[in-house]
Protein backbone atom coordinates (compact mmCIF):
# COMPACT_ATOMS: atom_id res chain seq x y z
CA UNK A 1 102.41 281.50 161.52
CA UNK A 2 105.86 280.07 162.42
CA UNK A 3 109.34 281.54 160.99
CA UNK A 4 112.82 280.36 161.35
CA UNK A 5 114.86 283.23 162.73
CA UNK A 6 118.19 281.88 163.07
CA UNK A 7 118.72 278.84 161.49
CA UNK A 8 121.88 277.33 163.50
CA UNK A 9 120.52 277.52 167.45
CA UNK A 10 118.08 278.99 169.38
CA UNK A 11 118.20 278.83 173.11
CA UNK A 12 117.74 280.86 176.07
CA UNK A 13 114.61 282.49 175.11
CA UNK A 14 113.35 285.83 176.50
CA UNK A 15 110.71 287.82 174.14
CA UNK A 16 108.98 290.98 174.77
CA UNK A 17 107.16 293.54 173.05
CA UNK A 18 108.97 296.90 172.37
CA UNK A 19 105.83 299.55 172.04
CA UNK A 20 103.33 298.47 169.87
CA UNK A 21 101.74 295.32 169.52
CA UNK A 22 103.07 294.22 166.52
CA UNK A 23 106.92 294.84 167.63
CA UNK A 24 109.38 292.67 169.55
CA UNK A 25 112.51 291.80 170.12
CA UNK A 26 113.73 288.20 171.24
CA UNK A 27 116.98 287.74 173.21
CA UNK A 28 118.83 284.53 172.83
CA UNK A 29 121.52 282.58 171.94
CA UNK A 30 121.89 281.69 168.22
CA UNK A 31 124.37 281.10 165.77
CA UNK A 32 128.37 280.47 166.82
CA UNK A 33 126.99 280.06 170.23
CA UNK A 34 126.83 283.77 170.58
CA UNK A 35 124.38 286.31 172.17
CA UNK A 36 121.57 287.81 170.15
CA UNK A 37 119.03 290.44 170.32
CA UNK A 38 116.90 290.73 167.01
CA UNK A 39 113.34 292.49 166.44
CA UNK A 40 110.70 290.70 165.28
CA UNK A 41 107.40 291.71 163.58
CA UNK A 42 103.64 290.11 164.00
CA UNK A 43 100.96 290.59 161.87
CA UNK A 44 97.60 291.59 163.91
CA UNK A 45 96.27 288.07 162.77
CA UNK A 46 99.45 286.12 164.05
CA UNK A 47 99.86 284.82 160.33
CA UNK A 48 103.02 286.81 159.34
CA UNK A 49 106.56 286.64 161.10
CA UNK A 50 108.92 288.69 159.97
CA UNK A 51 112.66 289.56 161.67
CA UNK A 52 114.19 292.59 161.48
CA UNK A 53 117.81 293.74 162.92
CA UNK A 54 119.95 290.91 164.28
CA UNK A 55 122.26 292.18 166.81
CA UNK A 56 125.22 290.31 168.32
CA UNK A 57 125.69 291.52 171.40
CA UNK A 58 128.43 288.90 172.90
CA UNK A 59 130.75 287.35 170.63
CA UNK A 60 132.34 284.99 173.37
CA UNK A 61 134.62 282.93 171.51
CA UNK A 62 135.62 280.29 174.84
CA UNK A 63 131.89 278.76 175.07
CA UNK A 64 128.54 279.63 175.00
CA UNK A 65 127.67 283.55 174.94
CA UNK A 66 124.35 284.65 175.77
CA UNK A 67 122.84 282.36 177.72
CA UNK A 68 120.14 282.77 180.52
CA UNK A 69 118.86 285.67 179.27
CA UNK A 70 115.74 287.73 180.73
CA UNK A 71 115.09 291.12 179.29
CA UNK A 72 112.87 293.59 181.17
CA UNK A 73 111.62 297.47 179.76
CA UNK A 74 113.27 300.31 181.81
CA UNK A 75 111.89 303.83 179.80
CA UNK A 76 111.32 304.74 176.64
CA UNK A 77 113.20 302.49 174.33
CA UNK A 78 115.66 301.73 176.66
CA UNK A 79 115.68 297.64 177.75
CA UNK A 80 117.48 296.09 180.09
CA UNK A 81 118.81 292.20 179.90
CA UNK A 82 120.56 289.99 181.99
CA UNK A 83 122.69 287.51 180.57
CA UNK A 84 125.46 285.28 181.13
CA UNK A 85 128.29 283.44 179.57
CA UNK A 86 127.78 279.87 180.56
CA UNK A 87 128.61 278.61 183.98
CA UNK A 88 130.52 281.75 184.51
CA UNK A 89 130.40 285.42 183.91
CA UNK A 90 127.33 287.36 184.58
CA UNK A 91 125.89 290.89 182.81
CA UNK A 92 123.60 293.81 183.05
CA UNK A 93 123.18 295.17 180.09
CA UNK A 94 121.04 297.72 178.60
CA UNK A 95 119.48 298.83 174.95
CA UNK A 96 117.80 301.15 172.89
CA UNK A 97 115.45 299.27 171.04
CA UNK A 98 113.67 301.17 168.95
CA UNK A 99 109.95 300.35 167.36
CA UNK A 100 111.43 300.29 163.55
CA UNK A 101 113.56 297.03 164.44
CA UNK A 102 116.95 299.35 165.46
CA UNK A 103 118.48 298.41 168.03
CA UNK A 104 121.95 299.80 169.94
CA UNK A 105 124.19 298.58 173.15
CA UNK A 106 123.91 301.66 175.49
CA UNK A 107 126.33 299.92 178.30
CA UNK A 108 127.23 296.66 180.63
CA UNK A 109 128.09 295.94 183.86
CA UNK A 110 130.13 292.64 184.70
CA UNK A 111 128.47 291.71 188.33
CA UNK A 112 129.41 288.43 188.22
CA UNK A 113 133.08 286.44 187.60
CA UNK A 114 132.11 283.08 189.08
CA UNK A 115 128.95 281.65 187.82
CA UNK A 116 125.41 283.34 186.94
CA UNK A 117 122.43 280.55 185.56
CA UNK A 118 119.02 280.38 185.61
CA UNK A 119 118.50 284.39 185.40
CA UNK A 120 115.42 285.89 186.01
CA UNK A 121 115.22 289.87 186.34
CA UNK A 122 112.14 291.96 187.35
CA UNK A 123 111.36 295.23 187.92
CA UNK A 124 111.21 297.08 190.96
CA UNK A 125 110.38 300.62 190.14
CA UNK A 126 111.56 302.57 187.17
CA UNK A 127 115.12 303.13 188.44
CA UNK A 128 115.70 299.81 190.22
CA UNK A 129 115.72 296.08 189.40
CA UNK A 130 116.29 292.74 190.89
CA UNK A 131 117.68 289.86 189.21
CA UNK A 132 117.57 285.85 190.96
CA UNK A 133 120.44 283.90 189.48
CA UNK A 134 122.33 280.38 190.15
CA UNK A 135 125.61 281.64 191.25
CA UNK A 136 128.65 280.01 192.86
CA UNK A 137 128.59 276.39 193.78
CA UNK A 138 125.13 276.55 191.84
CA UNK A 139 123.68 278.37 195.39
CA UNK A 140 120.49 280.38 195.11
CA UNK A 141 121.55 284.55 194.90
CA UNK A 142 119.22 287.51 194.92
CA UNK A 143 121.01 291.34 193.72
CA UNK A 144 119.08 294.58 193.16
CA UNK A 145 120.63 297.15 190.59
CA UNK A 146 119.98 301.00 189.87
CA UNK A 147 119.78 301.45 186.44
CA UNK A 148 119.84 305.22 185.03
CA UNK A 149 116.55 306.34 182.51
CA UNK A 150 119.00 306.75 179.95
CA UNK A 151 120.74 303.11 180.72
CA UNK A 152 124.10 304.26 180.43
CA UNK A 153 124.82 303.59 184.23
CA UNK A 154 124.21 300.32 186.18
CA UNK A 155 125.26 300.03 189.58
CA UNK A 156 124.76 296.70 192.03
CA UNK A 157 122.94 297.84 195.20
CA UNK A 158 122.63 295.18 197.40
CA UNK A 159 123.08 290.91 197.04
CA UNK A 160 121.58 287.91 199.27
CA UNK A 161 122.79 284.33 199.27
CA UNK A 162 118.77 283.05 199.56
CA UNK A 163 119.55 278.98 199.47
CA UNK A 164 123.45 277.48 199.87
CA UNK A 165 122.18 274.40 199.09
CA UNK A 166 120.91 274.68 195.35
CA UNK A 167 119.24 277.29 193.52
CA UNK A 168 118.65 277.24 189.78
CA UNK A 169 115.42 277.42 187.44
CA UNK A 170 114.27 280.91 188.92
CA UNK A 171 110.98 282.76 188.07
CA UNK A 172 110.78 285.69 189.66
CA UNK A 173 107.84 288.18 189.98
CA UNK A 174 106.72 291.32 191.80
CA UNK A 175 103.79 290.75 194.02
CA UNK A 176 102.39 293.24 196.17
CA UNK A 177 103.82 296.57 197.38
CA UNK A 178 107.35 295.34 198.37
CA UNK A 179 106.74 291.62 197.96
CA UNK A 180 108.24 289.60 195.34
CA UNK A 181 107.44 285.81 194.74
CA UNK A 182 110.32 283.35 193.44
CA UNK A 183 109.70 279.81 192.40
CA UNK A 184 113.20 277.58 191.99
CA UNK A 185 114.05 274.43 192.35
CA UNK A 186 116.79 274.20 195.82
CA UNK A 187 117.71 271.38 197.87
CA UNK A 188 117.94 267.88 196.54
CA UNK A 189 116.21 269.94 193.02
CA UNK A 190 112.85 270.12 195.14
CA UNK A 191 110.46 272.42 194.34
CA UNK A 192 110.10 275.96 196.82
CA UNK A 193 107.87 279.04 196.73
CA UNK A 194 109.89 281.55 198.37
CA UNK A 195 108.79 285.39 199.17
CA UNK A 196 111.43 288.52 199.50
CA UNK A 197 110.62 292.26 200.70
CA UNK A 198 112.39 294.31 198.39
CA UNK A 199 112.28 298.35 198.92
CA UNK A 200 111.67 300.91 196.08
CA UNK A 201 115.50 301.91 196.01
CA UNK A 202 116.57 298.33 195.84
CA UNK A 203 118.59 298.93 199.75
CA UNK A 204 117.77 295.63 200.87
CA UNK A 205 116.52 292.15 200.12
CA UNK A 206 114.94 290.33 202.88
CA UNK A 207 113.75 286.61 202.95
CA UNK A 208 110.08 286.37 204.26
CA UNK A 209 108.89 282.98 203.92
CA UNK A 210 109.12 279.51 201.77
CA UNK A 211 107.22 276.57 200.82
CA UNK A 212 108.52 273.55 199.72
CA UNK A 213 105.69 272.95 197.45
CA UNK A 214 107.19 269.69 195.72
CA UNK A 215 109.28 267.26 197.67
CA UNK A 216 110.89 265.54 194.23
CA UNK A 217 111.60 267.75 191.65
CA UNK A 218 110.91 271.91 190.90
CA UNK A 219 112.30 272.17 187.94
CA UNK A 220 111.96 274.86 184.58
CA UNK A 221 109.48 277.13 186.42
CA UNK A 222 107.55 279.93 184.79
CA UNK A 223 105.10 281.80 187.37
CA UNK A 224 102.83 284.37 186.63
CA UNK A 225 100.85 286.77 188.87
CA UNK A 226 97.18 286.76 188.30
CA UNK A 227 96.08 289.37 191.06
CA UNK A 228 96.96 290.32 194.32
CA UNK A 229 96.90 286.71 195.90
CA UNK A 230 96.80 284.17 193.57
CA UNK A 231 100.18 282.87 191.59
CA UNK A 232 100.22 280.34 188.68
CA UNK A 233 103.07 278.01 188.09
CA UNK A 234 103.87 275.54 185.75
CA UNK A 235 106.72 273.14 186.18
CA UNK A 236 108.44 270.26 185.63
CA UNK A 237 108.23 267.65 188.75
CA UNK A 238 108.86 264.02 189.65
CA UNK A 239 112.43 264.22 188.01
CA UNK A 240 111.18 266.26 185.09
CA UNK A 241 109.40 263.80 183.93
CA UNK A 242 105.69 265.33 184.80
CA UNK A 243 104.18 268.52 183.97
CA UNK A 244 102.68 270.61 186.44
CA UNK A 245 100.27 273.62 186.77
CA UNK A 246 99.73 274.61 190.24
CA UNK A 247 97.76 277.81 192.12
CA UNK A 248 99.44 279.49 194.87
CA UNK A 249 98.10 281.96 197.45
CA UNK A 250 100.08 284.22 199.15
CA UNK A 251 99.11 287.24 201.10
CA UNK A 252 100.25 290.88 200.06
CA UNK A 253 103.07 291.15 202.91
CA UNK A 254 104.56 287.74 201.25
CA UNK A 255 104.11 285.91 204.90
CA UNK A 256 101.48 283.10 204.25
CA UNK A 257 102.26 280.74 201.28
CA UNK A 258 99.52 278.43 200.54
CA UNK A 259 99.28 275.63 197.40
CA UNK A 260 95.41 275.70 196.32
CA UNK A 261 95.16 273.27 193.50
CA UNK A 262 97.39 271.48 190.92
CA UNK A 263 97.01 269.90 187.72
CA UNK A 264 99.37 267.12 186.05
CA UNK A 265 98.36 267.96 182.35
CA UNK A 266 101.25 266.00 180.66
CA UNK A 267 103.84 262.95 181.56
């Protein structure tokens, strides 16, 4: 089935499923170039779309609100979500979304005055989180954040300037124990495969290894973890013109990097 939710924009996309599997809720940035979070409904067969609640959650009235979102479940119906206000400001904020389509700003923090892109936020434990975001001068950043069960406190732990050459287009994904994987596209937009060790309590962020896996172009990554070793990517390369799928394997401690195979499925 497909349904128009918003019909004036729709762009920044992060969807996830709120308890259930017919229940979601979609961040983005819709209509008035604001910020959005609104619950959406799927039939068991995929046939029926249906929204619920729209919730504005920034009303920016200078630009775009909302953009570069990435939403992430902390307990219960609490969400987290990081978001931005277009090449500048940068939020935490958290939710209650609920399974009936209600949905209700719990609090924000403001972490960033200068620039935050590209966001991509993961989970470290159930108290701590760790967002990679384009942030001054378009520079690669890494933070880690305690957020409270009840997400009505956010606090910023620790931060890491990763790449001072370039870092936007982030996906960013736990790997084993400590270990979490980023794909981005840095330096001259190549592509890179970076690891991080990242403690339980978010203390500190520490740069492992990298692999410049593409020498002309990295860009609009999404990577996803398919065990222990092995990490999928698809991408844009060769000056976004070329779509890629490629297999990485990288050990559990995040200190051997190694492309396996790639697949150009679309020009």
């Amino acid at each position: 089935g497909t349904f128009q939710h918003d019909d004036n924009d729709g762009r920044y996309n992060s969807f996830i499923n709120i308890g259930g599997l017919n229940k979601f809720a979609l961040a983005y940035m819709g209509s008035g170039t604001k910020g959005y979070i609104s619950s959406i409904s799927i039939s068991d067969d995929g046939t029926a779309i249906s929204r619920g609640e729209m919730f504005m959650h920034d009303n920016y009235n200078l630009g775009a609100g909302g953009t570069d979102n990435s939403i992430v479940h902390v307990v219960g119906n609490i969400y987290a979500l990081a978001s931005s206000r277009k090449s500048t400001d940068g939020y935490i904020k958290t939710f209650n979304l609920k399974a009936d389509g209600n949905i209700g700003a719990v609090t924000s923090l403001h972490h960033e005055y200068d620039r935050a892109e590209y966001s991509s936020l993961v989970k470290v434990d159930s108290d701590t989180y760790a967002l990679a975001y384009s942030g001054k001068d378009s520079d690669g950043y890494i933070k880690t954040f305690t957020i409270s069960s009840n997400g009505e406190t956010i606090t910023e732990v620790a931060k890491i300037e990763f790449d001072s050459g370039n870092g936007q287009h982030h996906s960013f994904v736990q790997g084993a124990g400590n270990t979490y994987v980023l794909a981005y596209s840095g330096s001259d937009g190549d592509g890179y495969i970076t690891t991080f060790s990242i403690p339980s309590d978010g203390s500190t962020i520490t740069h492992v290894e990298a692999l410049e896996h593409d020498t002309d172009n990295g860009q609009y990554n999404s990577l996803l973890k398919l065990n222990s070793n092995h990490y999928a990517l698809a991408y844009h390369g060769y000056s976004g013109a070329l779509a890629y799928i490629k297999i990485f394997m990288i050990s559990p401690d995040g200190f051997s990097i190694t492309e396996k195979n790639n697949l150009k499925h679309g020009s």
